[in-house]
C-alpha atoms as a PDB file:
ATOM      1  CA  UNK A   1      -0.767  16.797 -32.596  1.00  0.00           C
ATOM      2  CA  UNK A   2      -0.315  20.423 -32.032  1.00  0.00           C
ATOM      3  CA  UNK A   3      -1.075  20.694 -36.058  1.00  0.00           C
ATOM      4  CA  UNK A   4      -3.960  20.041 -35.372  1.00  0.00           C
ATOM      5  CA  UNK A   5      -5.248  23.292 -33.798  1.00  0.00           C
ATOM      6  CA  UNK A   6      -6.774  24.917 -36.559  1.00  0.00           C
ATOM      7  CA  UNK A   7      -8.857  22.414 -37.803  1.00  0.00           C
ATOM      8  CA  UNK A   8     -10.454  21.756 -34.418  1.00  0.00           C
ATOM      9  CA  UNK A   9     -10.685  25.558 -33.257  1.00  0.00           C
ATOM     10  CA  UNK A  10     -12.721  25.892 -36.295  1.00  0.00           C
ATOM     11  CA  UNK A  11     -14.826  23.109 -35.501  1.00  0.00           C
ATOM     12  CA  UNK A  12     -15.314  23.861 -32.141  1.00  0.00           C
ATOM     13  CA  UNK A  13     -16.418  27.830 -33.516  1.00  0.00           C
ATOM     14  CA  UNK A  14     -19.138  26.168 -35.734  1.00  0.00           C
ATOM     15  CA  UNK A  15     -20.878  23.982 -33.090  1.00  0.00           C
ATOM     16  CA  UNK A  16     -20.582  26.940 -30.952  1.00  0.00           C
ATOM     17  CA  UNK A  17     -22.447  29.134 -33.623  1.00  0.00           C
ATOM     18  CA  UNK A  18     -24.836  26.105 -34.132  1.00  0.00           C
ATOM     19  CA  UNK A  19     -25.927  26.128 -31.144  1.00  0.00           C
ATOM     20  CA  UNK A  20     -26.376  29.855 -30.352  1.00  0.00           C
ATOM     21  CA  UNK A  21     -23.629  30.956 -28.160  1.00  0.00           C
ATOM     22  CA  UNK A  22     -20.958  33.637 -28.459  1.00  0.00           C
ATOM     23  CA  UNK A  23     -17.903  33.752 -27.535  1.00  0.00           C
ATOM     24  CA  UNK A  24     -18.090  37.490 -25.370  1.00  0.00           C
ATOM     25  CA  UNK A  25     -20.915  35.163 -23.821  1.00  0.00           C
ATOM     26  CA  UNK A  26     -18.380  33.205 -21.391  1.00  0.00           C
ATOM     27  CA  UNK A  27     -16.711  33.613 -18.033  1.00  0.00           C
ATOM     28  CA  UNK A  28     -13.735  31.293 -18.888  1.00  0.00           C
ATOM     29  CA  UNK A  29     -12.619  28.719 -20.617  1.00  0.00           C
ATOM     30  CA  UNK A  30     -11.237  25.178 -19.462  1.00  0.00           C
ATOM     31  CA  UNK A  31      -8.901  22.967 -21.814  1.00  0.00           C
ATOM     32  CA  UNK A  32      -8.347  18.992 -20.939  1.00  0.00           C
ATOM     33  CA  UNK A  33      -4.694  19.524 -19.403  1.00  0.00           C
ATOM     34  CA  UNK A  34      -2.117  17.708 -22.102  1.00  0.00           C
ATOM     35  CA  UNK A  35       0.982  15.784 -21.148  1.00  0.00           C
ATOM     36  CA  UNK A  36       3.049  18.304 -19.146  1.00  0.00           C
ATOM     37  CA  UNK A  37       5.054  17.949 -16.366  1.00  0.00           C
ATOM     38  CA  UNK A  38       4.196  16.102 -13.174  1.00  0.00           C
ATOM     39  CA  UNK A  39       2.192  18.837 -10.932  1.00  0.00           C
ATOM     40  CA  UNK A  40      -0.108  18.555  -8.174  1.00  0.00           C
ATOM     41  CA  UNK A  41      -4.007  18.209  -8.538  1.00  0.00           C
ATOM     42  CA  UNK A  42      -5.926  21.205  -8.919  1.00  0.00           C
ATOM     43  CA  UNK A  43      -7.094  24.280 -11.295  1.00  0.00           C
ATOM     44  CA  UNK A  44      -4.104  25.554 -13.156  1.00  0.00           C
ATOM     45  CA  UNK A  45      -4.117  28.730 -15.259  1.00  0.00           C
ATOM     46  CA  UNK A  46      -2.871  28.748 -18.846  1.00  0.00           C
ATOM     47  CA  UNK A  47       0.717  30.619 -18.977  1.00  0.00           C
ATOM     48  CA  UNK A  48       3.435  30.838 -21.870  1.00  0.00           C
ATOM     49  CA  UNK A  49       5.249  28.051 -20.172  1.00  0.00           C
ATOM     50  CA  UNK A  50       2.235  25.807 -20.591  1.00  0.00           C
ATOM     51  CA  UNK A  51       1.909  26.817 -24.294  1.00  0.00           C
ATOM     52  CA  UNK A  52       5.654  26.344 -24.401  1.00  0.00           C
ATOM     53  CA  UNK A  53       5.222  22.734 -23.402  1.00  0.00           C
ATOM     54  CA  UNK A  54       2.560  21.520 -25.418  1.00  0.00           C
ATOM     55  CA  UNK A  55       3.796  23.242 -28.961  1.00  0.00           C
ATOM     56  CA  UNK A  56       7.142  21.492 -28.315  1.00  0.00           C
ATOM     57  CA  UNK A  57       5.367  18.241 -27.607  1.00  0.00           C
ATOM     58  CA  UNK A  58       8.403  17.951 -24.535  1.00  0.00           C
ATOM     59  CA  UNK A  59       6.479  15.428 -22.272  1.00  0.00           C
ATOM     60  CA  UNK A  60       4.713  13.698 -25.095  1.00  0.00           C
ATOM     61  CA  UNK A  61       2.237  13.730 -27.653  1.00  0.00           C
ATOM     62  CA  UNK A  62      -1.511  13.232 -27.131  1.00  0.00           C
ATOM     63  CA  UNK A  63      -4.906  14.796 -28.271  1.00  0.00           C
ATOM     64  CA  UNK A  64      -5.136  16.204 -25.126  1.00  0.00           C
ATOM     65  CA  UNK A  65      -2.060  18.707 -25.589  1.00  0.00           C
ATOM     66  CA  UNK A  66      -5.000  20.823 -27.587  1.00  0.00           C
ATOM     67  CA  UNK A  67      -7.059  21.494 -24.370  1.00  0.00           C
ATOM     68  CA  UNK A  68      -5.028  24.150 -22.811  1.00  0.00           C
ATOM     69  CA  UNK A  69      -3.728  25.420 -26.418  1.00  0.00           C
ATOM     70  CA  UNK A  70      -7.275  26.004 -27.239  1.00  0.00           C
ATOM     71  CA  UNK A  71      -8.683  27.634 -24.348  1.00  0.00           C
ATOM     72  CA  UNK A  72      -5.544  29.869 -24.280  1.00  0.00           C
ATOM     73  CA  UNK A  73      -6.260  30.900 -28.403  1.00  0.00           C
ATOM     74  CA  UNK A  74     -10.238  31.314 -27.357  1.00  0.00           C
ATOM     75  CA  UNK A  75      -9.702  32.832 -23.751  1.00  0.00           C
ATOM     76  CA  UNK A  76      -7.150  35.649 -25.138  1.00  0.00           C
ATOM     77  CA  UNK A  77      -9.846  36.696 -27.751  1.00  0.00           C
ATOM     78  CA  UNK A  78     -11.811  37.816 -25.409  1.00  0.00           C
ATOM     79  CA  UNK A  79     -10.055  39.041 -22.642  1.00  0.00           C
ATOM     80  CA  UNK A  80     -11.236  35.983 -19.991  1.00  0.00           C
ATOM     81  CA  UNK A  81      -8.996  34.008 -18.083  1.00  0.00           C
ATOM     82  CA  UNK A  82      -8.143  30.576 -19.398  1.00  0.00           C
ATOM     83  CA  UNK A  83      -7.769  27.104 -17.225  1.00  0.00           C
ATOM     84  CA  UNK A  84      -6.640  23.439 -16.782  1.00  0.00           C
ATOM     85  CA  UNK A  85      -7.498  21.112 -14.157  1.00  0.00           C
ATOM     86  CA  UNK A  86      -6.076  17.611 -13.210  1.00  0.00           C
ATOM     87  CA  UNK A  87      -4.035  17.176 -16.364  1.00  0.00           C
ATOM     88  CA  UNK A  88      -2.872  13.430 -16.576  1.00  0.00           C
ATOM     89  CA  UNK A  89       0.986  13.879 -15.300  1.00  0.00           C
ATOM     90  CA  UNK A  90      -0.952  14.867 -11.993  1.00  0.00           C
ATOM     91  CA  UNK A  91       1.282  12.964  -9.516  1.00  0.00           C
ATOM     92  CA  UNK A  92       0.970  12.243  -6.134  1.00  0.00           C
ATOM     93  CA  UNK A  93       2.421   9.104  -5.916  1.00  0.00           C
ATOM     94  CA  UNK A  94       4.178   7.651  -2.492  1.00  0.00           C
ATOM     95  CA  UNK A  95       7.968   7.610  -2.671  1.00  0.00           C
ATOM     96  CA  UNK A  96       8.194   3.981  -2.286  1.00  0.00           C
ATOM     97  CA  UNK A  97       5.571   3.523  -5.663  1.00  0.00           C
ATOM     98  CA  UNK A  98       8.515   5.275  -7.769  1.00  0.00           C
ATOM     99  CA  UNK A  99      11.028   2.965  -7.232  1.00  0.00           C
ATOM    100  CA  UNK A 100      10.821   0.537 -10.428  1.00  0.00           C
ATOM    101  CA  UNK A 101      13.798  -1.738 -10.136  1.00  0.00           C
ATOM    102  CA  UNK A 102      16.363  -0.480 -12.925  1.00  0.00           C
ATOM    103  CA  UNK A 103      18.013   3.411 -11.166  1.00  0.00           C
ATOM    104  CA  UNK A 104      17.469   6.191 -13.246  1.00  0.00           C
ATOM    105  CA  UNK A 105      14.372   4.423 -14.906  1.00  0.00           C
ATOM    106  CA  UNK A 106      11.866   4.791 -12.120  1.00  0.00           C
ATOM    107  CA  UNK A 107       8.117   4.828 -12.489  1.00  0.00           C
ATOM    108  CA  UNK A 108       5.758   7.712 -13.028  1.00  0.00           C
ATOM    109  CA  UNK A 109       1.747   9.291 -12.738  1.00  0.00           C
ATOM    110  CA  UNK A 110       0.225   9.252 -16.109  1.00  0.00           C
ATOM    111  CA  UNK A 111      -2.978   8.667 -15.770  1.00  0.00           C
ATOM    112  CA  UNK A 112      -6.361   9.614 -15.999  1.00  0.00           C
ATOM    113  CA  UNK A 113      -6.678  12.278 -13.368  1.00  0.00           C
ATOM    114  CA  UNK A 114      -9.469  14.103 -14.244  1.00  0.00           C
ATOM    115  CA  UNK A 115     -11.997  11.390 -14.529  1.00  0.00           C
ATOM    116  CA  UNK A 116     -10.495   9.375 -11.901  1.00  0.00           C
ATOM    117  CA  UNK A 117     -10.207  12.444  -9.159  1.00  0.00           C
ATOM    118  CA  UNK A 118     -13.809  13.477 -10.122  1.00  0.00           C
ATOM    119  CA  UNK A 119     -15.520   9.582  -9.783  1.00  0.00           C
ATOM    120  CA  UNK A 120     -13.730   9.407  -7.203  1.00  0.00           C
ATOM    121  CA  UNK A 121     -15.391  12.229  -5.418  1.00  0.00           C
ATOM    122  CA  UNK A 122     -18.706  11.146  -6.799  1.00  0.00           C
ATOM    123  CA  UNK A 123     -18.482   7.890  -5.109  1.00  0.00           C
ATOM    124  CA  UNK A 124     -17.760   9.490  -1.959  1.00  0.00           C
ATOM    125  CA  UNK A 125     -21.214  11.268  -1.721  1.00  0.00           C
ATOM    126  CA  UNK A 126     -23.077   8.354  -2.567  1.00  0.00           C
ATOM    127  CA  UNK A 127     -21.157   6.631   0.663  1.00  0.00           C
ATOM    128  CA  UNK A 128     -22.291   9.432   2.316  1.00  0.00           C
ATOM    129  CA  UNK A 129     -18.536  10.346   3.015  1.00  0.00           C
ATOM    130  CA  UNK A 130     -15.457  12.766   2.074  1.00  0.00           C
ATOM    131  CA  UNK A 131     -13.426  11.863  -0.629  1.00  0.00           C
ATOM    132  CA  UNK A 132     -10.356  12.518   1.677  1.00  0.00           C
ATOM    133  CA  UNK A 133     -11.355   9.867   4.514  1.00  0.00           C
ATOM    134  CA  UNK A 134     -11.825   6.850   2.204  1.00  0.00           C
ATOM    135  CA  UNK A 135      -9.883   4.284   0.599  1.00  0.00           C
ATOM    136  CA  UNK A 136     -10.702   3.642  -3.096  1.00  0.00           C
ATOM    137  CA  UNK A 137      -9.558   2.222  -6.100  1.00  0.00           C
ATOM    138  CA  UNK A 138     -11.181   3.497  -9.630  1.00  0.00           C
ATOM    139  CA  UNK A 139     -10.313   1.602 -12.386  1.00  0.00           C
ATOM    140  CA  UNK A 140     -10.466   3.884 -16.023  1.00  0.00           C
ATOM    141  CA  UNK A 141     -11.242   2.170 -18.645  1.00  0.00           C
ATOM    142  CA  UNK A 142     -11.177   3.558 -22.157  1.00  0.00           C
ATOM    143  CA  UNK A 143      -9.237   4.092 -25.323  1.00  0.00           C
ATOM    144  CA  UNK A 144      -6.558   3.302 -22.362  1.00  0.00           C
ATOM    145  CA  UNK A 145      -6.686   2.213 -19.101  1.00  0.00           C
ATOM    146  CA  UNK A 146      -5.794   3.537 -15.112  1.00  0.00           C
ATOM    147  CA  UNK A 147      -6.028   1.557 -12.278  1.00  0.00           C
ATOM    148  CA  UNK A 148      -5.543   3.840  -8.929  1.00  0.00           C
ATOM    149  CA  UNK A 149      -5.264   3.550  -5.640  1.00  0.00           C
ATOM    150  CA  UNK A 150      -6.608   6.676  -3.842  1.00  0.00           C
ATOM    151  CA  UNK A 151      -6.206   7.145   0.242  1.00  0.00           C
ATOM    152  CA  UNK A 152      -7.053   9.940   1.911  1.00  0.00           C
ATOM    153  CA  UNK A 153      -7.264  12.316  -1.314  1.00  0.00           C
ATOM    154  CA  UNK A 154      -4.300  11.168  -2.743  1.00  0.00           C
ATOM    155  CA  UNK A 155      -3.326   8.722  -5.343  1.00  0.00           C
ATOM    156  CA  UNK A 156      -0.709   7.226  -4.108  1.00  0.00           C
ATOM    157  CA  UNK A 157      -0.073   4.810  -6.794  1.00  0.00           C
ATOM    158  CA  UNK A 158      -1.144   4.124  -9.827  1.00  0.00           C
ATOM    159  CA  UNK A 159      -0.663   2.002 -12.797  1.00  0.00           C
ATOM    160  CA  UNK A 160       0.806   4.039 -15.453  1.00  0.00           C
ATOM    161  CA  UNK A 161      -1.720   4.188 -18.716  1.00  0.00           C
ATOM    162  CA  UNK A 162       1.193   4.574 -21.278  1.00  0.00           C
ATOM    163  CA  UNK A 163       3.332   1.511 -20.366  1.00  0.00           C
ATOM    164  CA  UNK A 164       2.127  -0.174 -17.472  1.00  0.00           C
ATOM    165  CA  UNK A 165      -0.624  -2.638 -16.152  1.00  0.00           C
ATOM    166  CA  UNK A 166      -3.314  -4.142 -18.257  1.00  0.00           C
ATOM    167  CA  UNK A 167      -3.808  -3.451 -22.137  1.00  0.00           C
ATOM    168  CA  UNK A 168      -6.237  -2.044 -23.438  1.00  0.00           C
ATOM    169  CA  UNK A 169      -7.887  -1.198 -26.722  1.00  0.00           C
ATOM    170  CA  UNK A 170      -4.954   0.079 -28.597  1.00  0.00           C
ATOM    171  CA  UNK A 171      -1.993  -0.213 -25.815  1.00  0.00           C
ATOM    172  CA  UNK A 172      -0.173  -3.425 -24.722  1.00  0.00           C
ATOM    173  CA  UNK A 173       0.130  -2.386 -20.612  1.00  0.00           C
ATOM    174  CA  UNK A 174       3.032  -4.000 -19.344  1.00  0.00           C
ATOM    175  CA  UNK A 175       4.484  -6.034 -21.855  1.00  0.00           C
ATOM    176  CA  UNK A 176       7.440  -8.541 -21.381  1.00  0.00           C
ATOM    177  CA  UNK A 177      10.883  -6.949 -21.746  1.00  0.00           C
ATOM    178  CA  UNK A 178      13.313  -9.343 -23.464  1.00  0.00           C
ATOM    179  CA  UNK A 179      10.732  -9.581 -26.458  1.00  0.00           C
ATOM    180  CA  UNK A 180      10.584  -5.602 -26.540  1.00  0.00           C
ATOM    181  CA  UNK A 181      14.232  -5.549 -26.430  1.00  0.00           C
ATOM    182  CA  UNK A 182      14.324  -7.981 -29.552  1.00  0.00           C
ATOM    183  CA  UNK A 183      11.085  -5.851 -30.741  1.00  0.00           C
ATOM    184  CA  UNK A 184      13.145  -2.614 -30.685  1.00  0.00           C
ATOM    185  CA  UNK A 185      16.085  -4.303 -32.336  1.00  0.00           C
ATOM    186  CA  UNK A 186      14.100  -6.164 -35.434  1.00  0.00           C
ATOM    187  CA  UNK A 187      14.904  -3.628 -37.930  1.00  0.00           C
ATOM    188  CA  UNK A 188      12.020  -0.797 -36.485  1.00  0.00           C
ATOM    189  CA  UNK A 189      12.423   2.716 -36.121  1.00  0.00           C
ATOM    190  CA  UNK A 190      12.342   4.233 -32.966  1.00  0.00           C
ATOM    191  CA  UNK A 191       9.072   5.910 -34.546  1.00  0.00           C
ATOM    192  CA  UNK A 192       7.908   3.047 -35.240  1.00  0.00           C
ATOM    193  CA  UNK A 193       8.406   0.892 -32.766  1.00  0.00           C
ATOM    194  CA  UNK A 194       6.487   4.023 -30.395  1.00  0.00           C
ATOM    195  CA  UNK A 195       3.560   3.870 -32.577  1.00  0.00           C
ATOM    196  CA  UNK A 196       3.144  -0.077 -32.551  1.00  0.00           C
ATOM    197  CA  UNK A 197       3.604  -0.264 -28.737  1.00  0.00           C
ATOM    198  CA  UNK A 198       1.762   3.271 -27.698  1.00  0.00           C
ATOM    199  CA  UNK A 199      -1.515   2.842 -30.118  1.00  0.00           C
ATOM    200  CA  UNK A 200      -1.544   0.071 -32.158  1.00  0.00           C
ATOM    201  CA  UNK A 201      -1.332  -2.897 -29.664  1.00  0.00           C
ATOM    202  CA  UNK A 202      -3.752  -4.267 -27.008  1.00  0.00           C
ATOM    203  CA  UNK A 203      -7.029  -5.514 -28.515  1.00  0.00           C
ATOM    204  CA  UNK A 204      -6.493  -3.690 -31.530  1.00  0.00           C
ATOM    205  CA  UNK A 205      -3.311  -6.011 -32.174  1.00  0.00           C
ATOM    206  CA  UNK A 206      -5.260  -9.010 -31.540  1.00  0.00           C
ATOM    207  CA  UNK A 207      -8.804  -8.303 -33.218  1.00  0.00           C
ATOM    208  CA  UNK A 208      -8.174  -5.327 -35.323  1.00  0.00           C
ATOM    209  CA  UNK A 209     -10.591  -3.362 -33.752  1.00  0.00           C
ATOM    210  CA  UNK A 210     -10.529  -0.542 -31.120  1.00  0.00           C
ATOM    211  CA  UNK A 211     -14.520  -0.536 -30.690  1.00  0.00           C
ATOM    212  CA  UNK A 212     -15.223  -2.482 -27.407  1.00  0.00           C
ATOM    213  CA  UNK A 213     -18.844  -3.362 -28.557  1.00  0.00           C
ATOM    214  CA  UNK A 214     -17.560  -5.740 -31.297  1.00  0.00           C
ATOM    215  CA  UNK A 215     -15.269  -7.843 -29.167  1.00  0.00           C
ATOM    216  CA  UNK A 216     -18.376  -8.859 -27.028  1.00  0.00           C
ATOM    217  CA  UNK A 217     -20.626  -9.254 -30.244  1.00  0.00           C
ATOM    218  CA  UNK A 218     -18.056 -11.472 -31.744  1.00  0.00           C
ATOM    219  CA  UNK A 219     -17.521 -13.292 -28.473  1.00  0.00           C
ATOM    220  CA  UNK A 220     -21.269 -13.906 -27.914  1.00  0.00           C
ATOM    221  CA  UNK A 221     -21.296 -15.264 -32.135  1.00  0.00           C
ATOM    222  CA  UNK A 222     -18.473 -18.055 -30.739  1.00  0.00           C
ATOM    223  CA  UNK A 223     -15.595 -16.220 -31.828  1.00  0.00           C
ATOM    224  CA  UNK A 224     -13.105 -17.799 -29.945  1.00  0.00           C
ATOM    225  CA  UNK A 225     -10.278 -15.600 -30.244  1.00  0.00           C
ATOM    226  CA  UNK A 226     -12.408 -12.363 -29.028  1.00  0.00           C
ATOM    227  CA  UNK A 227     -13.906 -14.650 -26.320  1.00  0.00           C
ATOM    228  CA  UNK A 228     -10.486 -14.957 -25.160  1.00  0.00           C
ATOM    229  CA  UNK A 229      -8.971 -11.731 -25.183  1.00  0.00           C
ATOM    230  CA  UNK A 230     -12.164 -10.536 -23.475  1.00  0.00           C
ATOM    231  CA  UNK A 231     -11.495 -12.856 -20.590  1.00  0.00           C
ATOM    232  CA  UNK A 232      -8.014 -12.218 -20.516  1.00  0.00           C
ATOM    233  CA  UNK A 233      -8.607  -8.399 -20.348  1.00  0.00           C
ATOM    234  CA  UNK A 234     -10.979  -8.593 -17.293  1.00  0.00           C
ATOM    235  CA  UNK A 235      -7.736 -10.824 -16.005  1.00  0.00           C
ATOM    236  CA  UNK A 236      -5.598  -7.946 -15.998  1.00  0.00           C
ATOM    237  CA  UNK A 237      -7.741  -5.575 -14.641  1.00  0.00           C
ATOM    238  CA  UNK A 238      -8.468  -7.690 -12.102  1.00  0.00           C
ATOM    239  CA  UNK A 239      -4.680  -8.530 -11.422  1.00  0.00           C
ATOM    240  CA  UNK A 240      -4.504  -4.551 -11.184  1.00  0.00           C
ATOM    241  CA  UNK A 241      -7.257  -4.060  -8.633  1.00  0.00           C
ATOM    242  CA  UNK A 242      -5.849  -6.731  -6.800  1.00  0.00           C
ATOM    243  CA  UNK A 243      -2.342  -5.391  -6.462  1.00  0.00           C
ATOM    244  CA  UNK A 244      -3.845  -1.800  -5.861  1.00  0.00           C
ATOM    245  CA  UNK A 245      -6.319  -3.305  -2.545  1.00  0.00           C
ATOM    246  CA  UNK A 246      -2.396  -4.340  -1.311  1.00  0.00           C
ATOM    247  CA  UNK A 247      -1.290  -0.915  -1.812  1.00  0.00           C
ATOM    248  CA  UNK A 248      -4.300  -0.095   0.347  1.00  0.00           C
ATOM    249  CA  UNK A 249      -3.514  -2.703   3.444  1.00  0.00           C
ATOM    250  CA  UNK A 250      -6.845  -4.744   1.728  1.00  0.00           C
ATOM    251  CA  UNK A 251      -8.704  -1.885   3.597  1.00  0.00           C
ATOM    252  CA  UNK A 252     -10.956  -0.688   0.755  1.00  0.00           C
ATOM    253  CA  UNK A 253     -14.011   1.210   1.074  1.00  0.00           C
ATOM    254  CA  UNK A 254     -14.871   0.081  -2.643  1.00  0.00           C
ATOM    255  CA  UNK A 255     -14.097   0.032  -6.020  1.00  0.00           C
ATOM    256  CA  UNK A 256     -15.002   2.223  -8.722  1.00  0.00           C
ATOM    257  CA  UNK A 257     -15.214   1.387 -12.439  1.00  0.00           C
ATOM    258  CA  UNK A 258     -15.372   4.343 -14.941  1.00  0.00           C
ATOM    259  CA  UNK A 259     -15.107   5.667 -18.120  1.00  0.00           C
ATOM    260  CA  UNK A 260     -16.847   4.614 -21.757  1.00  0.00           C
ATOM    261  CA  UNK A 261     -16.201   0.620 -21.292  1.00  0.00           C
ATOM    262  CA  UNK A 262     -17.920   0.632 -18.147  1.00  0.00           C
ATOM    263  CA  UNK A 263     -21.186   0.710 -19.710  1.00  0.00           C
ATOM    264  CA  UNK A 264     -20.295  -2.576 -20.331  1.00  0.00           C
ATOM    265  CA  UNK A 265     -22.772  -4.910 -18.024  1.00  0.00           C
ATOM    266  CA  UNK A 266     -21.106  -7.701 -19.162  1.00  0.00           C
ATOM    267  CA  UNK A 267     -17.376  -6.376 -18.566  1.00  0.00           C
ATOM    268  CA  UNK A 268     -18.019  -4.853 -15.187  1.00  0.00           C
ATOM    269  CA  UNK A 269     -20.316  -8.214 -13.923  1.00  0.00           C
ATOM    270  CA  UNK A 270     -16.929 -10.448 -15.181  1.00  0.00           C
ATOM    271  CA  UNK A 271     -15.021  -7.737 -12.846  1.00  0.00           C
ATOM    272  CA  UNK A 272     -17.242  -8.029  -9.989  1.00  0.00           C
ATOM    273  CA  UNK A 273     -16.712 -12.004 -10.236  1.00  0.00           C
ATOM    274  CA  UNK A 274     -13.249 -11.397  -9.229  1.00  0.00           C
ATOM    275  CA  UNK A 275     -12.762  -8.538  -7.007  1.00  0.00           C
ATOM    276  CA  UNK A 276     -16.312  -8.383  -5.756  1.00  0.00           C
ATOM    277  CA  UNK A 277     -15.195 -10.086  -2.309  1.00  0.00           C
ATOM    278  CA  UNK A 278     -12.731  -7.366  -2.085  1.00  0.00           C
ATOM    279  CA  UNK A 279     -15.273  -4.408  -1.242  1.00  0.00           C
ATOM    280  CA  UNK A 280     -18.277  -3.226  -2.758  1.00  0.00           C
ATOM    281  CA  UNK A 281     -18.005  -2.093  -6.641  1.00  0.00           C
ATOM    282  CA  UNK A 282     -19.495   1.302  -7.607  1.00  0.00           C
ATOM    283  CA  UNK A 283     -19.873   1.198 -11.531  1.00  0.00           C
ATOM    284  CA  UNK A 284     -20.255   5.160 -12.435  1.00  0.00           C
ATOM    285  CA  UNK A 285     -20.049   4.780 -16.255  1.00  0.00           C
ATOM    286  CA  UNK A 286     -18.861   7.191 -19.341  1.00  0.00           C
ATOM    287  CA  UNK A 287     -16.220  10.016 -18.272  1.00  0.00           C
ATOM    288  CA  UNK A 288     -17.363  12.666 -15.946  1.00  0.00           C
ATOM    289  CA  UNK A 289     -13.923  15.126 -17.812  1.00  0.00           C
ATOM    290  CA  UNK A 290     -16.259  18.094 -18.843  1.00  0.00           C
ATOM    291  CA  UNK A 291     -18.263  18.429 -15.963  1.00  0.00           C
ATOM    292  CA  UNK A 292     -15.039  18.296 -13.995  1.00  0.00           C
ATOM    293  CA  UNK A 293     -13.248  20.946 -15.954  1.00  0.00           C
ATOM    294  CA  UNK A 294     -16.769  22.759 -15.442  1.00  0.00           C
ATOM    295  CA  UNK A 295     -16.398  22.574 -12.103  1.00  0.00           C
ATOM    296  CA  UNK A 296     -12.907  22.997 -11.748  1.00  0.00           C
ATOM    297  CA  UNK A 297     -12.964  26.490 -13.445  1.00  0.00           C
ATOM    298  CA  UNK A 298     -15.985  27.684 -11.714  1.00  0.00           C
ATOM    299  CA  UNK A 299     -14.333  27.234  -8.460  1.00  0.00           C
ATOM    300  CA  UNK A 300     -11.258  29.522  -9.450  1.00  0.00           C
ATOM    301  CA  UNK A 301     -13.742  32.125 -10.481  1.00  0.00           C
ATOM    302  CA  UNK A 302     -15.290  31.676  -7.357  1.00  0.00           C
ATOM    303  CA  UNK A 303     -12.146  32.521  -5.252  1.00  0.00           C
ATOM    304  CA  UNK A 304     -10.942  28.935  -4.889  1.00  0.00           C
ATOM    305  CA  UNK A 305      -7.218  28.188  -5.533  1.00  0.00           C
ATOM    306  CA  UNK A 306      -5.593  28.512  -8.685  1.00  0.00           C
ATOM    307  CA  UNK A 307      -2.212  27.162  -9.253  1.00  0.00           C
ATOM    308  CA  UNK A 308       0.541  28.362 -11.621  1.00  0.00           C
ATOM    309  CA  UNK A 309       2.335  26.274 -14.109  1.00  0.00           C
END
């Protein structure tokens, strides 16, 4: 991923330059935080052990490794500080949520943090309330999906969006193990097998398609096949909310569905058929990531805490 960087920092100077701003014009810049270590929620500024990290690719590879690269590259330039905020290995996870089953293999946060923490706080000042007195559970759904519980600030579980919990448009969620074992062992590279499992299953594997919209065209033309992998992902993600409202004592204040999908009508009214009797369901579409990195950055300018990597 990280050879990447070029390409998209020159991209990123065009639109800039299209659009009439220069770069001795900003206060700071804010990067979508990358796989990195599991750290708490919050603003984080981008240090050499951050940089490190990413170029090395030593928690992962995804296109959001670039963010804090980026903003360091840009930042240094012109002498401004540089931020992350709510990276997706934010964990805050209960004790009891790590244990998996198998020692030494226990679960872990990856998810979408950024979205999720900022919906999440959206949905708490439509209720008229503080995001740390309420019980929610946001369901991400995009590219990949996070279901999350959230009490009292915190997420104390989650279901992990790498390997865990419902597929979704290009990832297989939790899959079952003896036919991964056989999987890994059918002649595959461990590349390989990576690739299939991490971005080229879910929906994609089934339909050949990662673009949400044509799984419900083809459904509503009487393709059968779309028509059922459509109901069987609302299944999932309902299975998910479901075991998240136990997490939460079935005390929920209500549930919020997010990110691109979720300008779905006709996903989120399937979803509300299920878990509607659970609590109320908030639907705040799309992804609310730059506004939240916005925000995130202006409050460390302003004073507010700023971690360190």
């Amino acid at each position: 991923m990280v050879d990447q960087k070029e390409f998209r920092r020159k991209h990123i100077e065009a639109v800039l330059k299209e659009q009439g701003f220069a770069l001795e014009d900003f206060d700071a810049v804010a990067g979508r935080g990358g796989l990195l270590r599991h750290i708490a929620s919050g603003t984080y500024r981008v240090n050499d052990l951050v940089i490190s990290d990413l170029e090395a690719g030593r928690y992962g590879e995804h296109a959001s490794n670039l963010g804090p690269l980026l903003a360091g590259e840009f930042a240094d330039a012109q002498g401004i500080p540089a931020f992350f905020v709510d990276p997706v290995s934010v964990d805050e996870m209960d004790e009891v949520a790590r244990v998996s089953g198998f020692k030494g293999m226990e679960r872990q946060s990856f998810f979408h943090a950024l979205n999720q923490k900022s919906v999440a706080r959206e949905a708490a000042r439509l209720l008229g309330r503080t995001y740390e007195e309420l019980r929610l559970i946001v369901v991400h759904m995009g590219g990949g999906v996070s279901v999350a519980a959230h009490k009292n600030g915190r997420v104390i579980d989650v279901f992990n969006v790498r390997d865990e919990g419902s597929f979704s448009m290009d990832r297989g969620g939790s899959l079952p193990t003896s036919a991964v074992i056989d999987y890994c062992f059918s002649g595959k590279t461990k590349a390989e097998v990576k690739k299939s499992l991490l971005t080229q299953s879910g929906v994609l594997s089934y339909l050949g398609t990662r673009d949400f919209r044509e799984v419900i065209e083809r459904a509503e033309k009487g393709d059968k096949l779309a028509a059922l992998v459509f109901d069987a992902l609302v299944y999932q993600h309902s299975k998910d909310i479901g075991a998240m409202a136990a997490v939460l004592s079935f005390e929920v204040d209500a549930i919020v569905l997010t990110g691109g999908i979720a300008h779905s009508g006709v996903l989120c009214d399937a979803l509300r058929g299920y878990v509607g009797k659970l609590s109320q369901v908030i639907i705040l579409p799309g992804e609310e990531e730059m506004k939240a990195l916005a925000l995130g950055a202006l409050r460390a300018l302003r004073g507010g805490e700023l971690k360190e990597y």
